[in-house]
Protein backbone atom coordinates (compact mmCIF):
# COMPACT_ATOMS: atom_id res chain seq x y z
CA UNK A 1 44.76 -26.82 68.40
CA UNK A 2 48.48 -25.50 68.44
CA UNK A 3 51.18 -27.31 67.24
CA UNK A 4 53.91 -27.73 69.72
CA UNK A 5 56.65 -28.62 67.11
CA UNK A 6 56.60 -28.90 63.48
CA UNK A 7 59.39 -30.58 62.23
CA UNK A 8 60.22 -30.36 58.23
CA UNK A 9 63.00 -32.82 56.50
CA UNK A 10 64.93 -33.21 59.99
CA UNK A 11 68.21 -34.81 59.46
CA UNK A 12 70.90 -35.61 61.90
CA UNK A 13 74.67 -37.25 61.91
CA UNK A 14 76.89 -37.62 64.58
CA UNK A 15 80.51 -36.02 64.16
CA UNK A 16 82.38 -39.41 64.40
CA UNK A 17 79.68 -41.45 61.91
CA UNK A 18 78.95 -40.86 58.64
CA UNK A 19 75.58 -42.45 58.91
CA UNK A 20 72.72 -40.48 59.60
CA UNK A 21 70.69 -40.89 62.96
CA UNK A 22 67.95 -39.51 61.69
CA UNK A 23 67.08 -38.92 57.97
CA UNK A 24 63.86 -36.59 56.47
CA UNK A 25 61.79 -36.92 60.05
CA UNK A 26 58.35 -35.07 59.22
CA UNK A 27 56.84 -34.78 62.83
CA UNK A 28 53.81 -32.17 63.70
CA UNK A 29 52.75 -32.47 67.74
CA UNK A 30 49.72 -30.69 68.57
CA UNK A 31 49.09 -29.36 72.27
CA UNK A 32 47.37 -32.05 74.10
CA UNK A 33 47.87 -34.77 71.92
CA UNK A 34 49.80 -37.89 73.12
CA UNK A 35 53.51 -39.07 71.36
CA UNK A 36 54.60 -42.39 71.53
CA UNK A 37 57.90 -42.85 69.96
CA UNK A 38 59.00 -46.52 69.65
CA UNK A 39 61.91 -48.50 67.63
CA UNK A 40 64.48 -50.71 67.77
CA UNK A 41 67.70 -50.33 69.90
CA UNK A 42 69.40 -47.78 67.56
CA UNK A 43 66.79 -46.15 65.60
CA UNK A 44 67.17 -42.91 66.45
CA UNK A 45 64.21 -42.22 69.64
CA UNK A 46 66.84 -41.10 71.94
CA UNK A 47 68.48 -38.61 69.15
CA UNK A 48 64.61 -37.37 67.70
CA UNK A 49 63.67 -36.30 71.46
CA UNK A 50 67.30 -34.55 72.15
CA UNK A 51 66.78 -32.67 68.66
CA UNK A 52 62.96 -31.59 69.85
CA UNK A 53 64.88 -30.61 73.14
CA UNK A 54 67.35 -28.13 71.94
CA UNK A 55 70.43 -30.40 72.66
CA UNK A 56 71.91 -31.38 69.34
CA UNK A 57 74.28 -30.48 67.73
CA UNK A 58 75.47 -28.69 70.89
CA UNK A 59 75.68 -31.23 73.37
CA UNK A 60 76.86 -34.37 71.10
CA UNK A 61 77.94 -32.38 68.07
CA UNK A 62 77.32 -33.18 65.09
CA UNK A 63 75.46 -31.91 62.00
CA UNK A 64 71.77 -31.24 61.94
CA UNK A 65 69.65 -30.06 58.56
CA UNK A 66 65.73 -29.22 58.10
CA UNK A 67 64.09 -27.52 60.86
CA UNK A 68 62.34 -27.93 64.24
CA UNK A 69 59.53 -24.89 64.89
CA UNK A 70 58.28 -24.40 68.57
């Protein structure tokens, strides 16, 4: 199988918070396989799938570290 995304040590903090939104993520998604991401109101689903989608930091800004592969 292919991995779709490989993420390594993914952290993420929004400009105006000091806390991070998401802290050392270690994801691998392989083609066909099927992702449920669930959590609490808060925990960071919405921010994980807008990293894996190209859209922070430059739609929300912020400051992102580790690394997303496609």
């Amino acid at each position: 199988m292919n991995k779709l995304f490989d993420c390594k040590d993914l952290s993420f903090s929004y400009t105006e918070g000091t806390n991070l939104a998401l802290n050392g993520i270690e994801l691998g998604i392989q083609s066909g396989e099927f992702v449920l991401i669930a959590g609490e109101t808060g925990s960071g689903k919405s921010t994980l799938l807008r990293a894996l989608a190209g859209l922070v930091p430059s739609f929300s800004g912020g400051v992102v570290s580790g690394s997303i592969e496609f």
